[in-house]
Protein backbone atom coordinates (compact mmCIF):
# COMPACT_ATOMS: atom_id res chain seq x y z
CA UNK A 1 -22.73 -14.55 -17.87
CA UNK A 2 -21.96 -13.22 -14.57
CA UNK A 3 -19.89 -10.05 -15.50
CA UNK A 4 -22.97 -9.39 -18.60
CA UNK A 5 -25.84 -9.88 -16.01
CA UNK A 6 -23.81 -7.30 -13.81
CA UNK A 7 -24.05 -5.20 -16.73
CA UNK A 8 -27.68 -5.55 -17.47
CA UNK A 9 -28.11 -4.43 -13.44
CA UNK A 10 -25.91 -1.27 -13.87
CA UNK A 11 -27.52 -0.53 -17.33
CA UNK A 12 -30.82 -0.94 -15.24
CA UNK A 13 -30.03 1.25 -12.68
CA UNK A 14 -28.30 3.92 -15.03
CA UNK A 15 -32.20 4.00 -16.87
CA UNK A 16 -33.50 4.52 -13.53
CA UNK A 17 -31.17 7.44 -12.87
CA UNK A 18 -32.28 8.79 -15.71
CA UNK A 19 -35.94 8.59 -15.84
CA UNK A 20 -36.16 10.11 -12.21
CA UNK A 21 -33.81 13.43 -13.26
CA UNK A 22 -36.11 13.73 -17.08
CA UNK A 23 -39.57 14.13 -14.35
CA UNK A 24 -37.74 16.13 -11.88
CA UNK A 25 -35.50 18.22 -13.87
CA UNK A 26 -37.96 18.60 -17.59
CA UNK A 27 -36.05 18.36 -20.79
CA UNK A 28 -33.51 21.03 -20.39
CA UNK A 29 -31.97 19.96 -17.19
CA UNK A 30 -31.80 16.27 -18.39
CA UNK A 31 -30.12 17.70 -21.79
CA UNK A 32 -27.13 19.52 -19.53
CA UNK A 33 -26.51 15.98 -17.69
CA UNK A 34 -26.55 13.95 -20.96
CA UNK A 35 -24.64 16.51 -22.70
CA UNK A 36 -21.48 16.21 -20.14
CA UNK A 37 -22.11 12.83 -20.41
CA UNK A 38 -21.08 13.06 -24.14
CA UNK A 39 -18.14 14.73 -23.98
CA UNK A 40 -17.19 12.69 -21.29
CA UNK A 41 -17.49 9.27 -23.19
CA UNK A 42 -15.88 11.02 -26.06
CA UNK A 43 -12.65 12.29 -24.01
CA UNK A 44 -12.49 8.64 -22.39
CA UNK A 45 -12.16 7.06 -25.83
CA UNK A 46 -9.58 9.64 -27.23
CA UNK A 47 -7.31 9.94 -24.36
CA UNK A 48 -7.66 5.89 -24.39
CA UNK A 49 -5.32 5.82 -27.65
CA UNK A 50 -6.90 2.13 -27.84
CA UNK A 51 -3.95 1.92 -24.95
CA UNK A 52 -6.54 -0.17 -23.15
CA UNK A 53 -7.13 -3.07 -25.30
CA UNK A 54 -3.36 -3.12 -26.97
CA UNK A 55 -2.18 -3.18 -23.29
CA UNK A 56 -4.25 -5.73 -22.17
CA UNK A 57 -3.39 -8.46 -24.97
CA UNK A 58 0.18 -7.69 -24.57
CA UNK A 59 0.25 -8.24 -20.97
CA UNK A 60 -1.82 -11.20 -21.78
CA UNK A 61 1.02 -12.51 -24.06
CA UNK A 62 3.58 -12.36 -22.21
CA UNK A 63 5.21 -9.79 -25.20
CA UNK A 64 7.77 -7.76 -22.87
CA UNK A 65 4.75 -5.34 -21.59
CA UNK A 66 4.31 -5.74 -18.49
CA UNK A 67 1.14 -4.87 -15.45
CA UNK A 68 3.12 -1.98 -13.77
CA UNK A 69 3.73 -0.19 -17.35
CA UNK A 70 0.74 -0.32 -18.28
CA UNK A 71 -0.30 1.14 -15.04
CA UNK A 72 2.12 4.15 -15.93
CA UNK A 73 1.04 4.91 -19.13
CA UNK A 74 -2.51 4.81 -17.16
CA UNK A 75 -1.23 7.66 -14.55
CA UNK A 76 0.17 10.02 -17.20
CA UNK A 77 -3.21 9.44 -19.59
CA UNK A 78 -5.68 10.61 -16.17
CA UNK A 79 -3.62 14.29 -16.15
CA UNK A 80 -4.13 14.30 -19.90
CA UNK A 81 -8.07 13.55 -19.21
CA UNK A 82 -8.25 16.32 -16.71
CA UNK A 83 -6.44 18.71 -18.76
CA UNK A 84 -8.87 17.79 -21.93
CA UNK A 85 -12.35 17.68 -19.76
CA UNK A 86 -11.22 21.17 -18.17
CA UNK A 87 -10.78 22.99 -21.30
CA UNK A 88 -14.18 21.36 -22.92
CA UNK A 89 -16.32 21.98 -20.91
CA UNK A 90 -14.97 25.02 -19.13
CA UNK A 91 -15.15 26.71 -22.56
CA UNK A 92 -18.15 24.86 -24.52
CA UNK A 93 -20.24 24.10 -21.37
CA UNK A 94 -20.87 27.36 -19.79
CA UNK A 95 -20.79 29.12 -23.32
CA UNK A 96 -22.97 26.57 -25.25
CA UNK A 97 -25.07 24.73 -23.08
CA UNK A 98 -25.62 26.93 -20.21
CA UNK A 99 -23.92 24.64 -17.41
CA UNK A 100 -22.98 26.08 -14.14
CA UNK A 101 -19.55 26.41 -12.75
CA UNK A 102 -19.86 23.95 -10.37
CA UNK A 103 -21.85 21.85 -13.10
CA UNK A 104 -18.41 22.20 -15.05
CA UNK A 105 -16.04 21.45 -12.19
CA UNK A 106 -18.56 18.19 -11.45
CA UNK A 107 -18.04 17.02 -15.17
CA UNK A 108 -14.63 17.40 -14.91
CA UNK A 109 -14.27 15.03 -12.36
CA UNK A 110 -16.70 12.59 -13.59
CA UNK A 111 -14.21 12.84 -16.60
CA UNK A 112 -11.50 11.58 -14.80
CA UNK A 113 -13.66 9.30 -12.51
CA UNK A 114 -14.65 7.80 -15.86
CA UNK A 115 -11.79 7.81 -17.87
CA UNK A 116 -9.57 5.97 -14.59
CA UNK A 117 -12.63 3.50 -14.19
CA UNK A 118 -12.93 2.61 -18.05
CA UNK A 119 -8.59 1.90 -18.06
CA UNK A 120 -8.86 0.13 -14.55
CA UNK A 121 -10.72 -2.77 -16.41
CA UNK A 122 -8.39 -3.86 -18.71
CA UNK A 123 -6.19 -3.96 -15.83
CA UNK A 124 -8.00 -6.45 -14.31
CA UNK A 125 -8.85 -8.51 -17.16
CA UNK A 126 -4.95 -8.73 -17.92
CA UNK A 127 -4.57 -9.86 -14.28
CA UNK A 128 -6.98 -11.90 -15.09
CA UNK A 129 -9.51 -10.78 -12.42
CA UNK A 130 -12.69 -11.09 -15.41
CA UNK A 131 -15.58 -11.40 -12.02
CA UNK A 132 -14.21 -7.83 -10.12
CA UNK A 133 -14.89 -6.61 -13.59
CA UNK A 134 -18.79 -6.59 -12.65
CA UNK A 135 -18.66 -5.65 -9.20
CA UNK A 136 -17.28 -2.37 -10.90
CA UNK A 137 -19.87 -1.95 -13.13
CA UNK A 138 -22.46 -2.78 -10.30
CA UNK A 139 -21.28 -0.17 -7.69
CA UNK A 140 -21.02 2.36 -10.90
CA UNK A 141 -24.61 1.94 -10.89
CA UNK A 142 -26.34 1.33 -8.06
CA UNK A 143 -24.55 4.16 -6.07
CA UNK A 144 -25.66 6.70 -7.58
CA UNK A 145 -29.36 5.42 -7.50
CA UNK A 146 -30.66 5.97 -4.20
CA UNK A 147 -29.49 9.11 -3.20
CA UNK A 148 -30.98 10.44 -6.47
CA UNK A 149 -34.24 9.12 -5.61
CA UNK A 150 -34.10 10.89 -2.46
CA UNK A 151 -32.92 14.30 -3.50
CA UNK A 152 -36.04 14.16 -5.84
CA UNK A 153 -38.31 12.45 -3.44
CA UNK A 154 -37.48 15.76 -1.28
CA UNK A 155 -37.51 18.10 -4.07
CA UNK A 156 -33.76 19.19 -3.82
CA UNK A 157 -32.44 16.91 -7.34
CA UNK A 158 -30.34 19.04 -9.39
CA UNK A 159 -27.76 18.81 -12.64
CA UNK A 160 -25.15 19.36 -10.31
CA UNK A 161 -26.72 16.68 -8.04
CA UNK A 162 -26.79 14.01 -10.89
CA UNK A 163 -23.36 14.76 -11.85
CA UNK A 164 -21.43 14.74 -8.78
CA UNK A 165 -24.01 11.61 -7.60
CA UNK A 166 -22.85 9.69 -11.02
CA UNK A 167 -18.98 10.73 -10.27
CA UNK A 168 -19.11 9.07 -6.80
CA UNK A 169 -20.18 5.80 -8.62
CA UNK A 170 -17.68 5.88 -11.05
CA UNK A 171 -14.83 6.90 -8.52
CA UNK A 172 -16.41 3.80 -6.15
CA UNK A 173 -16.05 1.82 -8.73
CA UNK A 174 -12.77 2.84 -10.22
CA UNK A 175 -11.78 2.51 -6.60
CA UNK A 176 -12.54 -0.72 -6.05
CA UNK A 177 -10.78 -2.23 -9.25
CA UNK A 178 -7.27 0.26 -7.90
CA UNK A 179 -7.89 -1.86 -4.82
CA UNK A 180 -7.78 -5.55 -6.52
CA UNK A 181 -5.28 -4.46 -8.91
CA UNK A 182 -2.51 -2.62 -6.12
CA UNK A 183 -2.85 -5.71 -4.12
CA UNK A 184 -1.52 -7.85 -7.22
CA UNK A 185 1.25 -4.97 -8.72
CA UNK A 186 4.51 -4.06 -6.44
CA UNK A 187 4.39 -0.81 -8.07
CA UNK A 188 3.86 1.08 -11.45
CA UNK A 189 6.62 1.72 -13.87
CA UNK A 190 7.37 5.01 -16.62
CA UNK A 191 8.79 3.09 -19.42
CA UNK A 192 8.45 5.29 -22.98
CA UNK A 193 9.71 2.25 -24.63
CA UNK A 194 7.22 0.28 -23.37
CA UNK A 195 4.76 2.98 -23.39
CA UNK A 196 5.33 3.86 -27.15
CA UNK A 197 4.88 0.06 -27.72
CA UNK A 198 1.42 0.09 -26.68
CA UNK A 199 0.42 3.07 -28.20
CA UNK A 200 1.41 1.98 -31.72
CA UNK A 201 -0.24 -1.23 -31.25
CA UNK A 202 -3.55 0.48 -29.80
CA UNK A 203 -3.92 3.36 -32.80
CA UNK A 204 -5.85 1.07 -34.90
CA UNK A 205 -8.16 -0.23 -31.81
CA UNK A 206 -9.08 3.74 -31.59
CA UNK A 207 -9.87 3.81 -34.70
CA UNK A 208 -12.61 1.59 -34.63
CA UNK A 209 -13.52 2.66 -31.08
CA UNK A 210 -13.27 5.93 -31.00
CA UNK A 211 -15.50 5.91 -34.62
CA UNK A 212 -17.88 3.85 -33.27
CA UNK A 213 -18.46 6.00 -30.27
CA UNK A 214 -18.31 9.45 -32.58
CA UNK A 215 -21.01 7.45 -34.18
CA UNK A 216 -23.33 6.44 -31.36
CA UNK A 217 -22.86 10.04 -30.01
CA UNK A 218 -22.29 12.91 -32.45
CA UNK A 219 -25.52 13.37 -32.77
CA UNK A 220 -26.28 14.59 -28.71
CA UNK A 221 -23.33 16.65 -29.28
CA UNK A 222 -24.73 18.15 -32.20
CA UNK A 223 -28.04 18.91 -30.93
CA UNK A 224 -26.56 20.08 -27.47
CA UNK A 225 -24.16 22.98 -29.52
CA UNK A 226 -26.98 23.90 -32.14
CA UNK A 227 -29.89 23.36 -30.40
CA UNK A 228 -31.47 23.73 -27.29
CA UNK A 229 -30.65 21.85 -24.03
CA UNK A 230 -34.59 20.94 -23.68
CA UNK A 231 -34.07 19.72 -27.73
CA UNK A 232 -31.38 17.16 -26.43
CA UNK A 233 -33.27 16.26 -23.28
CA UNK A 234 -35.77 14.80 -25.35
CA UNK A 235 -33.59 13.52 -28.25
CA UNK A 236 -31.60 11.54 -25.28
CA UNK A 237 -34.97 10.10 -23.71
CA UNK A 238 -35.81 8.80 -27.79
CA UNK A 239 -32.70 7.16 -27.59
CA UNK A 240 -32.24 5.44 -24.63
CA UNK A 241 -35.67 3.75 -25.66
CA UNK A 242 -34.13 2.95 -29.39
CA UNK A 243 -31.19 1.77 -28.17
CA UNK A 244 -32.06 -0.67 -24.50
CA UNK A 245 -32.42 -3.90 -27.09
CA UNK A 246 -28.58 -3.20 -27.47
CA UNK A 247 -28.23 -4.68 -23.96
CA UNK A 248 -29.47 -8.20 -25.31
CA UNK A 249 -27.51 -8.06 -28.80
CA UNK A 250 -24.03 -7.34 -27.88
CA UNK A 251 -23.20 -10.23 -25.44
CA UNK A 252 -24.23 -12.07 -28.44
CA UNK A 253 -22.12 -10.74 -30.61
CA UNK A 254 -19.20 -11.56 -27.94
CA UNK A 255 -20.17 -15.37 -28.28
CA UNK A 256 -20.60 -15.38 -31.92
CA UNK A 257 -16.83 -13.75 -32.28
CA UNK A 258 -15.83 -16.11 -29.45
CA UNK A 259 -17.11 -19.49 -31.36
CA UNK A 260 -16.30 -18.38 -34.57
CA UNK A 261 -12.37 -17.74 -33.47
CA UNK A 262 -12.71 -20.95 -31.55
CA UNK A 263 -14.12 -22.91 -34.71
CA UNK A 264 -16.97 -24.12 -32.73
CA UNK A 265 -19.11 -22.21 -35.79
CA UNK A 266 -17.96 -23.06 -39.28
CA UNK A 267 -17.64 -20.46 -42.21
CA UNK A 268 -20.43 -22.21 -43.67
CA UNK A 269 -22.95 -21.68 -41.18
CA UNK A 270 -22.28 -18.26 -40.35
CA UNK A 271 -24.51 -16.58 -42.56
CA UNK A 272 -27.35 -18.95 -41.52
CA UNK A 273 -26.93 -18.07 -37.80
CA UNK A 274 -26.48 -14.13 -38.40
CA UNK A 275 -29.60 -13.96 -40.33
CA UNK A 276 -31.46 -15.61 -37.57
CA UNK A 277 -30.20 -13.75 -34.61
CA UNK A 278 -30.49 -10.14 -36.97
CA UNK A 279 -34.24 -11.48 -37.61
CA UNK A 280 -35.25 -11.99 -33.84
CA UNK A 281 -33.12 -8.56 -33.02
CA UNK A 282 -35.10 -7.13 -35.88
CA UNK A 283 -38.65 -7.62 -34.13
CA UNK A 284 -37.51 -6.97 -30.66
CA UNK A 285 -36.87 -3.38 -32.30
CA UNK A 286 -40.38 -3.51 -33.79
CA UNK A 287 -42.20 -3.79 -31.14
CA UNK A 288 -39.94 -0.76 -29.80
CA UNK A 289 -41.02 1.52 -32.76
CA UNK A 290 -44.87 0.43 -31.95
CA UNK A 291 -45.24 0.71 -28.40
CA UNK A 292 -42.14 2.81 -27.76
CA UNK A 293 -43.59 5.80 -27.30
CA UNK A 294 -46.59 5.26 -25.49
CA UNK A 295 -44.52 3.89 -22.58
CA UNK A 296 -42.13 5.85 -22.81
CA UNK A 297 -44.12 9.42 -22.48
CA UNK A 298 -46.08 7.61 -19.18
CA UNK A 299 -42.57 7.02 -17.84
CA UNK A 300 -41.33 10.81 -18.53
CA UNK A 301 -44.08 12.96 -18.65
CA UNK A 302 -45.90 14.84 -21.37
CA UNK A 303 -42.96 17.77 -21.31
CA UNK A 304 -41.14 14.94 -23.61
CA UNK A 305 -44.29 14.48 -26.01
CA UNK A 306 -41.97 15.41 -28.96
CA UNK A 307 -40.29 12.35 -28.28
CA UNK A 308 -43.17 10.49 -30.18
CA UNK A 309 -42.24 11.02 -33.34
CA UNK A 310 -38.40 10.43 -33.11
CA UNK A 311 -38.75 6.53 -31.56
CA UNK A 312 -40.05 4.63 -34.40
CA UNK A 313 -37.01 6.68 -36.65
CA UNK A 314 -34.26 5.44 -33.80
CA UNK A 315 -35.57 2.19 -34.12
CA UNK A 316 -35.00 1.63 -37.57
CA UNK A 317 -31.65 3.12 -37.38
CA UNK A 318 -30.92 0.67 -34.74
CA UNK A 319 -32.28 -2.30 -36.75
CA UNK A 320 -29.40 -0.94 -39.55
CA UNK A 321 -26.88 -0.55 -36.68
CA UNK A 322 -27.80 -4.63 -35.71
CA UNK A 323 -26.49 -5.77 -38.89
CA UNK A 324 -23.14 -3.61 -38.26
CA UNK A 325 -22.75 -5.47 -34.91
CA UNK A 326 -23.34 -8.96 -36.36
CA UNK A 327 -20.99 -8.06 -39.36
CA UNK A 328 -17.77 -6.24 -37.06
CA UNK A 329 -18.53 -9.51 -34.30
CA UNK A 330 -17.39 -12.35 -37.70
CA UNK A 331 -14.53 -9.73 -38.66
CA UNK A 332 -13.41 -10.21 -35.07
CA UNK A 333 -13.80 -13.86 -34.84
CA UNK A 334 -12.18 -14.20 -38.19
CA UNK A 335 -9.12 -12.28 -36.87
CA UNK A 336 -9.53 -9.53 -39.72
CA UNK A 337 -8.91 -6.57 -37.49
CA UNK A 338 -7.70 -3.72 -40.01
CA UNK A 339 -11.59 -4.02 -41.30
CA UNK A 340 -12.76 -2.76 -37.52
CA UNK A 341 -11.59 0.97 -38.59
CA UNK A 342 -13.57 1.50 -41.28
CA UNK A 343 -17.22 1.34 -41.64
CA UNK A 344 -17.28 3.27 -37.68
CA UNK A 345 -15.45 5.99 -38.86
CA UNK A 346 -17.33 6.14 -42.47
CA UNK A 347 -20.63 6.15 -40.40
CA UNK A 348 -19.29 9.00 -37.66
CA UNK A 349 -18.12 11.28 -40.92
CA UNK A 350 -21.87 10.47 -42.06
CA UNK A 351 -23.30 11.47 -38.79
CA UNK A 352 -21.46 14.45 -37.70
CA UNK A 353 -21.72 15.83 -41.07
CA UNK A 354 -25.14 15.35 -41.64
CA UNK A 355 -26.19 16.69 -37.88
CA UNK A 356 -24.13 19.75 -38.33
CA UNK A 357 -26.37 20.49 -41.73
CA UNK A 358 -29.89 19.39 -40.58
CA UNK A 359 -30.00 19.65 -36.97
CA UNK A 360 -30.17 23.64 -36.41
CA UNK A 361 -33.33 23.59 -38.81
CA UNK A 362 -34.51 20.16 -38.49
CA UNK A 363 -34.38 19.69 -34.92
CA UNK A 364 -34.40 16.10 -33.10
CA UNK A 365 -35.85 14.13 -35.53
CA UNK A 366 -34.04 15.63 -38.49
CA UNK A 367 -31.07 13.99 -36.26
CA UNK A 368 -32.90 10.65 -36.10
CA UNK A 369 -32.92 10.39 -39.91
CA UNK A 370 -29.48 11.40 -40.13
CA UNK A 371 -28.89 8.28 -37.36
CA UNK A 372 -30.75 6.22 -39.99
CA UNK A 373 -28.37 6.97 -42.90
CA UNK A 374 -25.50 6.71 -40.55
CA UNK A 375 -25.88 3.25 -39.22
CA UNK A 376 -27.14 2.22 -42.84
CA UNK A 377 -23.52 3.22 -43.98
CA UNK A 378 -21.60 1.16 -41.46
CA UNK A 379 -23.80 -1.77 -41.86
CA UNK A 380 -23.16 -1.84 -45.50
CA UNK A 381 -19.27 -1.06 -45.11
CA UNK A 382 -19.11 -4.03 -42.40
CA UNK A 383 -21.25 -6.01 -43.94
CA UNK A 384 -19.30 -6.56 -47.26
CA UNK A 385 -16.01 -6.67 -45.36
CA UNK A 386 -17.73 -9.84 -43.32
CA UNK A 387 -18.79 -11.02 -46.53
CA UNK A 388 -15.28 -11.28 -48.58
CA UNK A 389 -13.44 -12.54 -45.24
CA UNK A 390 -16.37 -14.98 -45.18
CA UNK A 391 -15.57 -15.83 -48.81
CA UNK A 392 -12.01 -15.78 -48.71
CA UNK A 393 -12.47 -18.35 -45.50
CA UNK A 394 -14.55 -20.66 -47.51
C-alpha cells in the first residue's frame, strides 16, 4: 500500500507536469515532450531484454545469479541505451518532429536517466528494499513539479525546460536507489555466463512487456511521425484522461495475482470476483467518457477542443483493455507465464498496423478507434487463455 500510494503521488504530480506545459506550451509543444517521452519508454523496455524481472527472481532464488552481476549486465545495458536514444532521436526527432538540438541531447539523457532508474528497482526489490522503491518514484515526481510551475508562472517554460526538468527527477531518483543499493553490494561483477543466463530467462518477460508497451504507445508514435506535433499534443491530453482509472485497476490486479498464487482465491470463485471488479472498473470509465471532456478542456484550454471527440472513444478502448488486465493478472497467479506473450504482442501488431493506415488521413481519433480494436484483440486473446487455465485448474 505504501510503495502504490507513492505511486498514485508521482502519477499525480506527473498529471500536474503535464497540464501546466499543454496551457503554456499549446498542443504542439506538449506533442514534442510526449513524443520523446515515447521513444523513451520504448528504448527502456527493449534495451531491458526482460533482464529486469529474470534478474530479480533469480537473485531472489538463490539460483547462482547473484546482486553484483546483475548490476553488470545493468552498466553495459545504460551505454547500449545511450547509443539507441542518440541515434533515435538525433535522426527521427529533429527530422520528424521538429525537436531542437538541445531538445535531442535533453531526451537523450532522460533516456538513460530513465532506463538506469527503471533497472535500479529491481535491484532493490531483489535486495529486498520493496519501501525505497517509492521514495524513487516520489522524488521522480515531485522534482520536477515546482520548478515547472515557476518557469511558467514567469513565462520562461519550454520543451527543453520540461525535458531536462523531468531528467533531473529521474536521475534523483535513479540516484537515490544507486545509493541504497552500493551501500548493500561490495562491487559489480562482468560475468557473460551469468549475464547470458539472465537474458535467456528474461526474453519471454520482453515479450509480454515490451508488447504491452508497443501497445499502450504505438499509437503517439504514430501520430508524432505522420502527423502533426499539435495532432499528438492533443491525442496525448485524450489519453491521459482515458487512461488515469488505470491508476486504481492495476494494484488490483497485483492482489488478485497475489491471492490467486497464494490460494487465498479458489478457481471457482475467480470468475465471480473478475466480473465484479471489471463491472465497477467499467463505470468508473463511464463516467470518464461523459464528463471527460468537459473537464478536461477547462483544465487545458480551448486550443485542445479537438480533444472532445476522442475521450469517450479512449474510454471504451480502455474498458476492453480492463478485461485484458483482469485476464493476464489470473494467468500470472496461475503460474501460466508463456500465455503473457501473446495477446500484447497480437494487440501492438493490431495497433501499429492499423495507425500506420488510418492515422495520416484519419487523424487522432481515427487512432482512438484503432486503440479500440487493439485492446479488444488482447482482451479476447487473454481472456480465453485465462479461461482454459481456469478450466484446466478446475
Amino acid at each position: 500500500m505504501v510503495v502504490s500510494s507513492a505511486r498514485l503521488l508521482s502519477a499525480g504530480c506527473s498529471l500536474l507536469v503535464a497540464v501546466v506545459s499543454a496551457r503554456v506550451l499549446g498542443p504542439a509543444g506538449r506533442g514534442e515532450i510526449v513524443f520523446v517521452m515515447t521513444v523513451t519508454m520504448l528504448g527502456s523496455e527493449f534495451v531491458s531484454l526482460g533482464a529486469n524481472v529474470s534478474g530479480r527472481i533469480q537473485i531472489l532464488r538463490r539460483s547462482g545469479v547473484q546482486i553484483e552481476d546483475y548490476l553488470g549486465l545493468v552498466a553495459v545495458l545504460v551505454g547500449v541505451q545511450a547509443i539507441l536514444m542518440s541515434l533515435v532521436l538525433g535522426l527521427v526527432g529533429g527530422l520528424a518532429i521538429g525537436l531542437t538540438p538541445m531538445g535531442c541531447g535533453l531526451g537523450v539523457l532522460l533516456g538513460i536517466a530513465m532506463f538506469a532508474a527503471h533497472m535500479l528497482v529491481d535491484a532493490a526489490f531483489s535486495l529486498r528494499r520493496t519501501l525505497e522503491t517509492g521514495i524513487r518514484d516520489l522524488l521522480i515526481g515531485a522534482v520536477p513539479l515546482l520548478p515547472v510551475i515557476v518557469l511558467a508562472s514567469i513565462g520562461h517554460l519550454s520543451v527543453e525546460g520540461v525535458l531536462g526538468l523531468t531528467a533531473a527527477g529521474y536521475l534523483t531518483g535513479g540516484g537515490y536507489l544507486t545509493f541504497v543499493v552500493a551501500r548493500r553490494v561490495h562491487s559489480i561483477r562482468f560475468s557473460s555466463r551469468n549475464w547470458a543466463t539472465i537474458i535467456r530467462n528474461g526474453v519471454p518477460v520482453l515479450g509480454g512487456t515490451f508488447g504491452q508497451t508497443l501497445a499502450f504507445r504505438a499509437d503517439r508514435l504514430a501520430i508524432g511521425l505522420l502527423a502533426t506535433s499539435a495532432t499528438l499534443g492533443v491525442f496525448s491530453v485524450s489519453a491521459t484522461a482515458a487512461e488515469l482509472p488505470r491508476l486504481l485497476l492495476l494494484p488490483v490486479t497485483q492482489i488478485l495475482a497475489n491471492r490467486v498464487a497464494e490460494g487465498r482465491i479458489p478457481v471457482s470463485g475467480i470468475r465471480r470476483i473478475v466480473v465484479r471488479v471489471w463491472a465497477g472498473y467499467g463505470l468508473i470509465l463511464l463516467l470518464v467518457a461523459l464528463v471527460g471532456a468537459p473537464l478536461v478542456l477547462t483544465v487545458v484550454g480551448d486550443a485542445f477542443a479537438e480533444a472532445r471527440d476522442t475521450i469517450a472513444v479512449l474510454a471504451f478502448s480502455e474498458a476492453l483493455l480492463g478485461i485484458y488486465f483482469l485476464s493476464v493478472a489470473v494467468l500470472t497467479g496461475l503460474a501460466n507465464f508463456r500465455s503473457l506473450p501473446a495477446p500484447a504482442l497480437t494487440g501492438a501488431l493490431f495497433i501499429l498496423i492499423g495507425d500506420l493506415l488510418v492515422v495520416a488521413s484519419h487523424s487522432s481519433l481515427g487512432a482512438a478507434w484503432v486503440r479500440v480494436v487493439g485492446f479488444g484483440v488482447m482482451a479476447i486473446v487473454a481472456l480465453l487463455s485465462a479461461r482454459n487455465k481456469v478450466r484446466e485448474n478446475a
